[in-house]
C-alpha atoms as a PDB file:
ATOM      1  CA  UNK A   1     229.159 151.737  69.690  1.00  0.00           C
ATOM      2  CA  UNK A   2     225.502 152.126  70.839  1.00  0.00           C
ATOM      3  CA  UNK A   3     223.130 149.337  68.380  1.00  0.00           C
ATOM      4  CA  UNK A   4     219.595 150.996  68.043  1.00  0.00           C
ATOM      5  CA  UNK A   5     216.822 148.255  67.175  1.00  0.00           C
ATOM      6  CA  UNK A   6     213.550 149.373  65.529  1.00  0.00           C
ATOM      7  CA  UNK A   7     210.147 148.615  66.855  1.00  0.00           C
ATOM      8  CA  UNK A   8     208.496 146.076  64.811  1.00  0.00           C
ATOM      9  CA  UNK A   9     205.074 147.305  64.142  1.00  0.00           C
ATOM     10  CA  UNK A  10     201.938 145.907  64.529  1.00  0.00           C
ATOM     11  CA  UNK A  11     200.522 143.809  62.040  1.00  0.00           C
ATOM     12  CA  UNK A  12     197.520 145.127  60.648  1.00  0.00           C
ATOM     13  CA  UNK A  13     194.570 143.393  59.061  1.00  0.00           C
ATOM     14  CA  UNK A  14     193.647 144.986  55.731  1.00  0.00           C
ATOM     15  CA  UNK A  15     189.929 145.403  55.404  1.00  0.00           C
ATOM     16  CA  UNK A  16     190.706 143.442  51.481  1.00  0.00           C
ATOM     17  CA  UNK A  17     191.908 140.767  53.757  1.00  0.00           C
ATOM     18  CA  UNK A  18     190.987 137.517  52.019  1.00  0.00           C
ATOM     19  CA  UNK A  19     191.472 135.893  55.620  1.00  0.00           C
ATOM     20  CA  UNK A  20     188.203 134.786  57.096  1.00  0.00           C
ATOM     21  CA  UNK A  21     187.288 136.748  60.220  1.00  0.00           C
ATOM     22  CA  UNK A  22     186.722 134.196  63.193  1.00  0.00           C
ATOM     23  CA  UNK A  23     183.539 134.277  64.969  1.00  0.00           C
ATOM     24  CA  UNK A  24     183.033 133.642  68.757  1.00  0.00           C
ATOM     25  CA  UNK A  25     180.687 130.767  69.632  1.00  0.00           C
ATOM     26  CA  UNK A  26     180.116 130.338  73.372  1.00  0.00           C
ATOM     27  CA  UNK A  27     182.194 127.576  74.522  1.00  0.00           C
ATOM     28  CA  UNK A  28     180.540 124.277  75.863  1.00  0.00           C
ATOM     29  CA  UNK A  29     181.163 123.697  79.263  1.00  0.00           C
ATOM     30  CA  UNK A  30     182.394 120.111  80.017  1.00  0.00           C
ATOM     31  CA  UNK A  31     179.814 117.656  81.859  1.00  0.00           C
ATOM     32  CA  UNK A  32     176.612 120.203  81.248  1.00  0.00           C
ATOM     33  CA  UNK A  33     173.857 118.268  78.680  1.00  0.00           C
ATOM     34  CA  UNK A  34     172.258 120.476  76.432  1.00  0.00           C
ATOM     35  CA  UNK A  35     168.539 120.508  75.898  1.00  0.00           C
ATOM     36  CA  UNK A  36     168.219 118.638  73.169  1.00  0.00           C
ATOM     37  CA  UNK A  37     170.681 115.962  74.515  1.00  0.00           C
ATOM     38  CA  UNK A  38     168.664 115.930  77.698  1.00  0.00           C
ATOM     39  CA  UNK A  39     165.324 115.013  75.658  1.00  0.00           C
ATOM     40  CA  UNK A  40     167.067 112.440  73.702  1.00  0.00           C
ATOM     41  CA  UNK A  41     168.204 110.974  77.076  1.00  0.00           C
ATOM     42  CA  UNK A  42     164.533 111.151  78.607  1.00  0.00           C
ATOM     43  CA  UNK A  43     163.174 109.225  75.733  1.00  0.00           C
ATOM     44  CA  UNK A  44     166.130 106.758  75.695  1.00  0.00           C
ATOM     45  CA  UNK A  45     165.128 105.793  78.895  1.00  0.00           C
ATOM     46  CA  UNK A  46     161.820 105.686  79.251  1.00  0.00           C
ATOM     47  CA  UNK A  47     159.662 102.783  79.081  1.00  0.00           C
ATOM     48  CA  UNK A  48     158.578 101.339  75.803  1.00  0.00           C
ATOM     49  CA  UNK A  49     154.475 101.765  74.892  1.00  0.00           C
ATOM     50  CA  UNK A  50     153.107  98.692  73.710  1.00  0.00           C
ATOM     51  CA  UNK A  51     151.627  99.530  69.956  1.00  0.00           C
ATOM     52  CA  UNK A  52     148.177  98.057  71.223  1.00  0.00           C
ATOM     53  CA  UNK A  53     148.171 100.219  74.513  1.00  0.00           C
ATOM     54  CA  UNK A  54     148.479 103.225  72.546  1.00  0.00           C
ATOM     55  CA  UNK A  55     146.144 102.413  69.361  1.00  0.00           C
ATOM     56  CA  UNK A  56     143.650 101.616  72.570  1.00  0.00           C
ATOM     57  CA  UNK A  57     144.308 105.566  74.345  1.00  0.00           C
ATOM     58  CA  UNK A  58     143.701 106.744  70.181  1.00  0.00           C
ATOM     59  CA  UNK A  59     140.339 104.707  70.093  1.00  0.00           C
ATOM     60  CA  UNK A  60     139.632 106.099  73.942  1.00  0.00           C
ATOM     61  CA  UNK A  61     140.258 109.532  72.586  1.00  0.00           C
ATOM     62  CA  UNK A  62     138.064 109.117  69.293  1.00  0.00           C
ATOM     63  CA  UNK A  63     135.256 107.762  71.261  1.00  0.00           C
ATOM     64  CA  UNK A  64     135.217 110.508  73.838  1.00  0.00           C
ATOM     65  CA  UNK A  65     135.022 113.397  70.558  1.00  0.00           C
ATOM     66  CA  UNK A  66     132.326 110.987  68.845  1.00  0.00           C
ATOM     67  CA  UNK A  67     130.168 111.241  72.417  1.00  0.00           C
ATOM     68  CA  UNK A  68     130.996 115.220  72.830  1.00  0.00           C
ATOM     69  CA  UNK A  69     130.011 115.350  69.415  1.00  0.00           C
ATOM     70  CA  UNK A  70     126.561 113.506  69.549  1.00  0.00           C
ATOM     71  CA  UNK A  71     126.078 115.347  72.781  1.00  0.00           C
ATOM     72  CA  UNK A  72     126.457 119.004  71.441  1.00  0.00           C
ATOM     73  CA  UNK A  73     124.550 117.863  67.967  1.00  0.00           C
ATOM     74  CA  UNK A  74     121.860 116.633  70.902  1.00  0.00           C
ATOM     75  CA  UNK A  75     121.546 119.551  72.502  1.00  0.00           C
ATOM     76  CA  UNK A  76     121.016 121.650  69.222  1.00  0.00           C
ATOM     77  CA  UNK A  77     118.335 119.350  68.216  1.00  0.00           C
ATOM     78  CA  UNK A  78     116.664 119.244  71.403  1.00  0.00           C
ATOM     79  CA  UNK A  79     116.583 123.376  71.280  1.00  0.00           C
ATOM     80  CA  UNK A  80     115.535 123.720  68.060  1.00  0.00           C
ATOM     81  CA  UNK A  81     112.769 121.301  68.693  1.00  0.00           C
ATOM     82  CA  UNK A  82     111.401 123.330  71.750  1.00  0.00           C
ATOM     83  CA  UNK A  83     111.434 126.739  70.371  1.00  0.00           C
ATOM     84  CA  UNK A  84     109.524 125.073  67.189  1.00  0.00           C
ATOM     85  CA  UNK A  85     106.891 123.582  69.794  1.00  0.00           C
ATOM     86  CA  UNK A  86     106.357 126.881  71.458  1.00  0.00           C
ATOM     87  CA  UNK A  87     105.803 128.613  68.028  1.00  0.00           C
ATOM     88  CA  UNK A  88     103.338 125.409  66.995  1.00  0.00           C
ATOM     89  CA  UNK A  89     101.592 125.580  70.450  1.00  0.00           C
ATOM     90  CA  UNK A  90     100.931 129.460  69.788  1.00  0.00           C
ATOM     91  CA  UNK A  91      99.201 129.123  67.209  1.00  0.00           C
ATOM     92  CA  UNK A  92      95.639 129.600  66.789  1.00  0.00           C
ATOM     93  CA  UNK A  93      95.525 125.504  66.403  1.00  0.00           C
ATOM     94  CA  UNK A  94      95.931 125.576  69.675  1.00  0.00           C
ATOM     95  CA  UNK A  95      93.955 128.194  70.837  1.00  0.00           C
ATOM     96  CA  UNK A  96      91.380 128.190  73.851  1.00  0.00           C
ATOM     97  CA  UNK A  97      88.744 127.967  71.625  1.00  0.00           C
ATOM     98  CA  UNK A  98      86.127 125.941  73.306  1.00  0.00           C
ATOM     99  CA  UNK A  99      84.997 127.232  76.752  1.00  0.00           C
ATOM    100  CA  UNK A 100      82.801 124.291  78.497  1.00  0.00           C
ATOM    101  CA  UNK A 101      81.162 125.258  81.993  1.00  0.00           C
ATOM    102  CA  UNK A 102      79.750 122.969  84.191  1.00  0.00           C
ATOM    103  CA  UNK A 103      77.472 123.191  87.401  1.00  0.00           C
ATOM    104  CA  UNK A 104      76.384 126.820  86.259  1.00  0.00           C
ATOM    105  CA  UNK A 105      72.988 127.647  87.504  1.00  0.00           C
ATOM    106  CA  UNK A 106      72.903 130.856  88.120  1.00  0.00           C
ATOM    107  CA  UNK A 107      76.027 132.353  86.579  1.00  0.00           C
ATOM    108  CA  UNK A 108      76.005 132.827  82.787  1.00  0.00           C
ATOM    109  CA  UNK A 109      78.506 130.771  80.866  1.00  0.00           C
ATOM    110  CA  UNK A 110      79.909 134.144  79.075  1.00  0.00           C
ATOM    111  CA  UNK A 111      80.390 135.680  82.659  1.00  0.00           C
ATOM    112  CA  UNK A 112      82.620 132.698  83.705  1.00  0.00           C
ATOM    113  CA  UNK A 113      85.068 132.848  80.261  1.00  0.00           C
ATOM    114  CA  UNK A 114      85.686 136.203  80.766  1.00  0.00           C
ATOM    115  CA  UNK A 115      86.716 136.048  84.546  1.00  0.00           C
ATOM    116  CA  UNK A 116      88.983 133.397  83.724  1.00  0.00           C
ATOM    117  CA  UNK A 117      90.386 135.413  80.755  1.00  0.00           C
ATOM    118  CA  UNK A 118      89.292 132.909  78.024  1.00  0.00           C
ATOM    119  CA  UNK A 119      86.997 135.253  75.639  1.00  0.00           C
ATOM    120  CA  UNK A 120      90.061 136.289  73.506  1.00  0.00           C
ATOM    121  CA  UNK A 121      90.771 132.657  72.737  1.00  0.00           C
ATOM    122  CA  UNK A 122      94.679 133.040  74.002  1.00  0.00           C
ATOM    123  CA  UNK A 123      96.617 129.793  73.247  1.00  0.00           C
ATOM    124  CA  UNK A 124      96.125 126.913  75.701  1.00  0.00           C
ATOM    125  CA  UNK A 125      99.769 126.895  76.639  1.00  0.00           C
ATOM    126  CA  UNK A 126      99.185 130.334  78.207  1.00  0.00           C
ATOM    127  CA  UNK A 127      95.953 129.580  80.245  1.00  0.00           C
ATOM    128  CA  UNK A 128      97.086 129.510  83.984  1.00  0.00           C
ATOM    129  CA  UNK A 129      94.081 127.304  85.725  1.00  0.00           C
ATOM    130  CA  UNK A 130      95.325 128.550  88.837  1.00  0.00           C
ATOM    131  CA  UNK A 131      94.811 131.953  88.118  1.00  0.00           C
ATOM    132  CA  UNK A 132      91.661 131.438  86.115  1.00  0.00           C
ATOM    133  CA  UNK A 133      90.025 129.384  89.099  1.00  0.00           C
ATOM    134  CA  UNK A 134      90.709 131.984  92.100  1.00  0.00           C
ATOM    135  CA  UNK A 135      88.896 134.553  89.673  1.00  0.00           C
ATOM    136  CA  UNK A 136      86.182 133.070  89.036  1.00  0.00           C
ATOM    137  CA  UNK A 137      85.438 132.265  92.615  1.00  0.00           C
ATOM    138  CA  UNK A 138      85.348 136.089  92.746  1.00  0.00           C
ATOM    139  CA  UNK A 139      81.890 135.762  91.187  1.00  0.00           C
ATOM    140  CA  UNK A 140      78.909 136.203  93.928  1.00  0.00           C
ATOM    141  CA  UNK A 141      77.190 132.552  93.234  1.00  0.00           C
ATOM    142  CA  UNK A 142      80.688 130.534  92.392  1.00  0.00           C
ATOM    143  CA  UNK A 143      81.852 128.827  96.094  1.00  0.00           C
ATOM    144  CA  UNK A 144      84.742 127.026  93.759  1.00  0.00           C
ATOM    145  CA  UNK A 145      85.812 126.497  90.478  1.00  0.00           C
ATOM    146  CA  UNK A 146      88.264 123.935  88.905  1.00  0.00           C
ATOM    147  CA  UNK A 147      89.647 124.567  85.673  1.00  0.00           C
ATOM    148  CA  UNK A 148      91.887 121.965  83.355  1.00  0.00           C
ATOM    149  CA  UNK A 149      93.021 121.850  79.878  1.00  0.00           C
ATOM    150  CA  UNK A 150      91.695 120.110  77.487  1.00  0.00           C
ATOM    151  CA  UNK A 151      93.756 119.462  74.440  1.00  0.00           C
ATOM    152  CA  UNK A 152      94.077 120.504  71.873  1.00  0.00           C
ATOM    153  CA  UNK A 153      91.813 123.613  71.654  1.00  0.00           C
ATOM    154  CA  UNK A 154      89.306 123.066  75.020  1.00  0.00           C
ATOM    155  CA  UNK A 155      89.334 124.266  78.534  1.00  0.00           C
ATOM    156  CA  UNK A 156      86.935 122.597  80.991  1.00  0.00           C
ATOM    157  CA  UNK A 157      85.236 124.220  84.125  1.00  0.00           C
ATOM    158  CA  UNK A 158      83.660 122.791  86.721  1.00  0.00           C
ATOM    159  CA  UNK A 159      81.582 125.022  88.935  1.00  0.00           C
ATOM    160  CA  UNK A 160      80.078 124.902  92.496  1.00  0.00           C
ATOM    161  CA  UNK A 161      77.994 127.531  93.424  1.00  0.00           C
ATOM    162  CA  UNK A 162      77.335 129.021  96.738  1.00  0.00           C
ATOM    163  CA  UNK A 163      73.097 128.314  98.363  1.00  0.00           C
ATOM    164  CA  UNK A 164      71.146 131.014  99.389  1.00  0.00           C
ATOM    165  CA  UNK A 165      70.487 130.963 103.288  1.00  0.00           C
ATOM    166  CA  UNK A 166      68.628 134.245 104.347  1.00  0.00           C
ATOM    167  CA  UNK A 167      67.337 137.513 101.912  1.00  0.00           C
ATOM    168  CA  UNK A 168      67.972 140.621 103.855  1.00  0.00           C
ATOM    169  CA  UNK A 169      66.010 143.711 102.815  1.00  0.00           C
ATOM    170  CA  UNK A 170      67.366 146.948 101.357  1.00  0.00           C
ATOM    171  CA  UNK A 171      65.896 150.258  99.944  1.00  0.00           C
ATOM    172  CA  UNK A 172      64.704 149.127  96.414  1.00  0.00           C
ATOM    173  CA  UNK A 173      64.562 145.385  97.008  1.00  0.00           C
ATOM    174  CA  UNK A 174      65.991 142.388  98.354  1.00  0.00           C
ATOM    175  CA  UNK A 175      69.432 140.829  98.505  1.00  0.00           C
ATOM    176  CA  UNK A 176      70.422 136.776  98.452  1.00  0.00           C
ATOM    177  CA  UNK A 177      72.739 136.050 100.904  1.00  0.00           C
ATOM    178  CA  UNK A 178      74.182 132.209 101.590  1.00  0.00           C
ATOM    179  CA  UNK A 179      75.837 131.057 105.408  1.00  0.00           C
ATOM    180  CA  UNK A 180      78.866 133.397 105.213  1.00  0.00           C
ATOM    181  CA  UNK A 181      77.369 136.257 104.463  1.00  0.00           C
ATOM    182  CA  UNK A 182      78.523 136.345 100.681  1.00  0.00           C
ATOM    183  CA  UNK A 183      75.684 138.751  98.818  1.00  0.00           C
ATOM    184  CA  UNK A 184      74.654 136.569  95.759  1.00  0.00           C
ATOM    185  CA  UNK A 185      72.246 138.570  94.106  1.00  0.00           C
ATOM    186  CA  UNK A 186      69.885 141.129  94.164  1.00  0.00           C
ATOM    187  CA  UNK A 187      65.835 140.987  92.741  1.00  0.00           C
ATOM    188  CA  UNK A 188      62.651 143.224  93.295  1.00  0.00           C
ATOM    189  CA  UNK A 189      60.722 140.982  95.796  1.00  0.00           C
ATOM    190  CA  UNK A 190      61.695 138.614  98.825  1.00  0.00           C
ATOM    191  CA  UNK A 191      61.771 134.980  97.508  1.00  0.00           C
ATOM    192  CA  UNK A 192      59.224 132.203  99.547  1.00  0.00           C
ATOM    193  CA  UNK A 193      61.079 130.099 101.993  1.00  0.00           C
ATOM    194  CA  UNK A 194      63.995 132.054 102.768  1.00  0.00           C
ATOM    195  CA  UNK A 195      64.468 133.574 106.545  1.00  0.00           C
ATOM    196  CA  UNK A 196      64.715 137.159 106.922  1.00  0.00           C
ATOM    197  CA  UNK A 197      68.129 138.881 108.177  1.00  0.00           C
ATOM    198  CA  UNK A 198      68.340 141.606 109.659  1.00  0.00           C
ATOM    199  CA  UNK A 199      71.512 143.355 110.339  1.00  0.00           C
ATOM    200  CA  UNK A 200      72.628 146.965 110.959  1.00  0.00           C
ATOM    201  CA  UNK A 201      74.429 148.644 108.430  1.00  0.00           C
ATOM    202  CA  UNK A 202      73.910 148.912 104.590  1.00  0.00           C
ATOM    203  CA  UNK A 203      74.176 145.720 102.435  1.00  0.00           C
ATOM    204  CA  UNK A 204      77.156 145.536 100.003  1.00  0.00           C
ATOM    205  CA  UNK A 205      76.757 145.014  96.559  1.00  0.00           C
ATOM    206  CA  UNK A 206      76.911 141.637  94.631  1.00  0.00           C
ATOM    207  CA  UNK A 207      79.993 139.138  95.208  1.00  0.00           C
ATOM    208  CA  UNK A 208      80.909 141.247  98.555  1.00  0.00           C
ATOM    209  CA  UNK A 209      80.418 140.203 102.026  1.00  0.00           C
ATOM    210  CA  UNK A 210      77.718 141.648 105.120  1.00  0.00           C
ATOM    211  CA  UNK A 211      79.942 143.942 107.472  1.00  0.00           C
ATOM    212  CA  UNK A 212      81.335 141.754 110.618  1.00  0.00           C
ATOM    213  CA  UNK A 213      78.002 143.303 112.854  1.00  0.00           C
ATOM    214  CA  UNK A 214      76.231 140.718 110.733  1.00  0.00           C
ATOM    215  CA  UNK A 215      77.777 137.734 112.292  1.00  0.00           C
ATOM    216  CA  UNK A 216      76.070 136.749 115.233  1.00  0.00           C
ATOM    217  CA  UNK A 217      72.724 136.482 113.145  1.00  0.00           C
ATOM    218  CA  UNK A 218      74.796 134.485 110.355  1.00  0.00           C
ATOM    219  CA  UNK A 219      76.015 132.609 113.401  1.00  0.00           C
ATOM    220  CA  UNK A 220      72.454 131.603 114.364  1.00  0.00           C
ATOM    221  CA  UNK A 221      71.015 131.290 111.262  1.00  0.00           C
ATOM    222  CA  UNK A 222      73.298 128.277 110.445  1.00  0.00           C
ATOM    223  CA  UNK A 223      72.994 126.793 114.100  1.00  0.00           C
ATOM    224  CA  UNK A 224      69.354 126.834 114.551  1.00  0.00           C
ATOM    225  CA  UNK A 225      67.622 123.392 115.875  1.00  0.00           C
ATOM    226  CA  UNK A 226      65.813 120.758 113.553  1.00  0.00           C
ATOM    227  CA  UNK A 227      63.135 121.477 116.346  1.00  0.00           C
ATOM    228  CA  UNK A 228      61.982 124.834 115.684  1.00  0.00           C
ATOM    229  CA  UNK A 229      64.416 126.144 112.561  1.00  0.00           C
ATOM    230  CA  UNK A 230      61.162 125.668 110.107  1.00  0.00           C
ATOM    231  CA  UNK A 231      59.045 128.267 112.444  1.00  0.00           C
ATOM    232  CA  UNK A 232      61.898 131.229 112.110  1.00  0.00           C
ATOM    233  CA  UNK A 233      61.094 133.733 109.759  1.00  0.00           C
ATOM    234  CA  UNK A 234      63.375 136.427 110.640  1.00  0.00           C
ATOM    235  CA  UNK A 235      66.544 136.788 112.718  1.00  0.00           C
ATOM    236  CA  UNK A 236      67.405 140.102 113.748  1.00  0.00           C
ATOM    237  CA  UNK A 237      70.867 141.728 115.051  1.00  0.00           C
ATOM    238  CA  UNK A 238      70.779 145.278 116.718  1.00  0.00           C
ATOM    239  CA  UNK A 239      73.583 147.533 116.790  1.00  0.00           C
ATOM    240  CA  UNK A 240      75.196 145.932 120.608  1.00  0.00           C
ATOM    241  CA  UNK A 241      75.128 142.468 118.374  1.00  0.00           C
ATOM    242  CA  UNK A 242      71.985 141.008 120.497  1.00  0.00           C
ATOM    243  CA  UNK A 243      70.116 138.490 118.516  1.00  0.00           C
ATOM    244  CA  UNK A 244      66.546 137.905 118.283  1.00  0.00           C
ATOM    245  CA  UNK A 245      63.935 135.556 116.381  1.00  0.00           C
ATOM    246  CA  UNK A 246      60.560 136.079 115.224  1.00  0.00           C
ATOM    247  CA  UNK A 247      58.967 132.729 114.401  1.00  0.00           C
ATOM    248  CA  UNK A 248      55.794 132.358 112.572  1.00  0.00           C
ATOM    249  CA  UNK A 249      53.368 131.734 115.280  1.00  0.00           C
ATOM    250  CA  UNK A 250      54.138 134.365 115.956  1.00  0.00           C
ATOM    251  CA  UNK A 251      56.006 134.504 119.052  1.00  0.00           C
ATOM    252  CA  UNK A 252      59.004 136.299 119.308  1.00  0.00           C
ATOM    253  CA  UNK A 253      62.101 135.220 121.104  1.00  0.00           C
ATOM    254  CA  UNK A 254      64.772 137.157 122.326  1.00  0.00           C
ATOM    255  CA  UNK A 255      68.497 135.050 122.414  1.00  0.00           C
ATOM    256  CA  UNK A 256      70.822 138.317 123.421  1.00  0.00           C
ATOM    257  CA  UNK A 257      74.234 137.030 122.814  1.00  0.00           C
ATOM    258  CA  UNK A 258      75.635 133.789 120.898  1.00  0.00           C
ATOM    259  CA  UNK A 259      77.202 132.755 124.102  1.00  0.00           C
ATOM    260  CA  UNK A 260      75.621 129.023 125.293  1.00  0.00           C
ATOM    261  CA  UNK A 261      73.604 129.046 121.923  1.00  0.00           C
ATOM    262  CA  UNK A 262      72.868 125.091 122.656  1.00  0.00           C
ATOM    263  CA  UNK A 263      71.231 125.902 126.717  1.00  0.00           C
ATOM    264  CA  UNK A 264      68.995 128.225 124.755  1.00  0.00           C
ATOM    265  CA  UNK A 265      67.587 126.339 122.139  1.00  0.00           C
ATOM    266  CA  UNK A 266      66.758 123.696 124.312  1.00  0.00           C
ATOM    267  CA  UNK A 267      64.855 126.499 126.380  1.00  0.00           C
ATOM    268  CA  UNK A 268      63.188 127.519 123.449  1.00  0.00           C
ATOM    269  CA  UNK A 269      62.030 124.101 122.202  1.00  0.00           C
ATOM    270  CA  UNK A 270      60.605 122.818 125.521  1.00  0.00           C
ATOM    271  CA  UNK A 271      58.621 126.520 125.506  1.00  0.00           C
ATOM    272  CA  UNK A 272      57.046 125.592 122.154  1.00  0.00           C
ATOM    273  CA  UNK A 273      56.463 122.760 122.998  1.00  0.00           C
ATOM    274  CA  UNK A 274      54.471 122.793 126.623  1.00  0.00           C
ATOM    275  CA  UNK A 275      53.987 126.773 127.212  1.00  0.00           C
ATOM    276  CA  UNK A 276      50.450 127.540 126.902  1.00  0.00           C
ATOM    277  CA  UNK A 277      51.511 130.591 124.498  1.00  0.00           C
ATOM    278  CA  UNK A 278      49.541 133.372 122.825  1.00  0.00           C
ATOM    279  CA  UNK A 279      50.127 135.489 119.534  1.00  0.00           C
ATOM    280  CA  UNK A 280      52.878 138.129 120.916  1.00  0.00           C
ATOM    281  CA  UNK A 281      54.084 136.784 123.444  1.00  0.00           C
ATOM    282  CA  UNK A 282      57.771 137.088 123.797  1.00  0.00           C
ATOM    283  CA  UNK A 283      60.122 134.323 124.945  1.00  0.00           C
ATOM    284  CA  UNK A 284      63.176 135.387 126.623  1.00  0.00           C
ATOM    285  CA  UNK A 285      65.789 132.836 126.788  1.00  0.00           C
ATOM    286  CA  UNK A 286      69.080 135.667 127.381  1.00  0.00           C
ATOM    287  CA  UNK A 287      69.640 133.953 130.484  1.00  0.00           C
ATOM    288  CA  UNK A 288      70.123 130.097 130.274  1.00  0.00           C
ATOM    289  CA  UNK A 289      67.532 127.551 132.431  1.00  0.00           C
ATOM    290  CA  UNK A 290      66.244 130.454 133.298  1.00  0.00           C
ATOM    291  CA  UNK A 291      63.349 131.504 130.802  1.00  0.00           C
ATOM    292  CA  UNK A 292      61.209 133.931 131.054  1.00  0.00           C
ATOM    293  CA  UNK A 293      57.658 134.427 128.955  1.00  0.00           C
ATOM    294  CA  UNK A 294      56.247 137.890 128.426  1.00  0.00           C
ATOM    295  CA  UNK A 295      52.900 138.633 126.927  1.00  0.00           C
ATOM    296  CA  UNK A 296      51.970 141.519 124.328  1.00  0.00           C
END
């Protein structure tokens, strides 16, 4: 006789089971620290701070903000003071509003300001001597010019002007010209005690310079000899750049080039001085120990 035994189902949990469901938590593997048990061990271990060393790091600490602080509040100051001094110094207080010129002879006062840029008063902080200077010494008598500040409304300048060496004739008049050549000025008739250049070419205007074809006469109008300089009356240049003098005995002398300028003067001064010369007569030096005297 067969025995047939049921299953036994499975038990199933009723979702109005008043049994608490169990919840998975990762399980803690044996001999592995967790973080916060690591930290705890660090500070365990480590070394105990003595309460002065570490009030001393918190005074350290304050200090260092207290000097950033100062620092930054420095800085701030310090800016706000300069862009308040450049306003201040702008103002018309401290304008350029006195213009003093020294050493002037021959070039107005007014002509001076207004080369340097001064005639609009700008504020001294702005005037740039430097610049001022060089343009004035673009003026035909100024040889150099120093300019300074003078605080707190004054600017100072101190002028040297150029000397007149020769007056060199033109259609209309005659010009000024000093030892460089510089044309100084221009005026109807031919000043007294001034030697007469002569060059080839026209003559520039005012505050310009004689062409280069002028320079051998320049060149022996500022080398000619205490001996006989006060009897030259004109120095002449033709167009090869031959030189020759007419001196006011009159006697004429002919130099040709500026080579061995010294030989000739010597020539020419031992001429004047023991040649039995006559009106006209021309002394020709071009040649060196060797002179040579011509008559009319």
């Amino acid at each position: 006789m067969s025995t047939t035994t049921a299953a036994r189902p499975k038990k199933q949990q009723s979702a109005n089971s008043d049994e608490p469901r169990r919840r998975w938590w990762p399980r803690r593997r044996v001999g592995v620290a967790t973080d916060r048990e690591r930290g705890a061990s660090r500070r365990a271990s480590a070394p105990r701070v003595d309460p002065r060393i570490s009030a001393r790091r918190a005074e350290v600490t304050r200090r260092q903000g207290r000097r950033r602080l100062a620092v930054l509040v420095a800085v701030v100051v310090l800016a706000g003071a300069a862009v308040g001094s450049w306003f201040l110094l702008h103002t018309p207080m401290f304008s350029a509003k006195v213009v003093t010129v020294e050493g002037a002879v021959h070039t107005p006062a007014a002509s001076v300001a207004a080369a340097a840029g001064l005639a609009s008063h700008p504020p001294l902080l702005d005037v740039n001597t430097g610049a001022a200077a060089t343009a004035i010494e673009a003026l035909p008598w100024v040889k150099s010019a120093q300019v300074r500040r003078s605080w707190p409304d004054g600017v100072r300048i101190t002028l040297t002007e150029r000397t007149p060496a020769a007056v060199v004739a033109h259609t209309g008049g005659f010009d000024l010209v000093d030892a460089t050549g510089r044309v100084l000025a221009s005026q109807p008739s031919a000043p007294s005690g001034l030697v007469h250049l002569v060059v080839p070419g026209t003559v520039p205007a005012a505050g310009a310079s004689l062409s280069p074809a002028a320079a051998p006469g320049l060149a022996v109008l500022t080398s000619l000899p205490a001996a006989f300089a006060a009897q030259v009356s004109t120095v002449s240049v033709d167009a090869t750049g031959q030189v020759s003098l007419a001196l006011t005995s009159p006697v004429s002398v002919l130099l040709g080039s500026t080579a061995e300028l010294p030989a000739k003067y010597e020539d020419v001064a031992s001429l004047l001085a023991g040649a039995n010369l006559h009106p006209g007569d021309v002394l020709d030096v071009t040649v060196p120990d060797s002179p040579v005297v011509t008559g009319p």
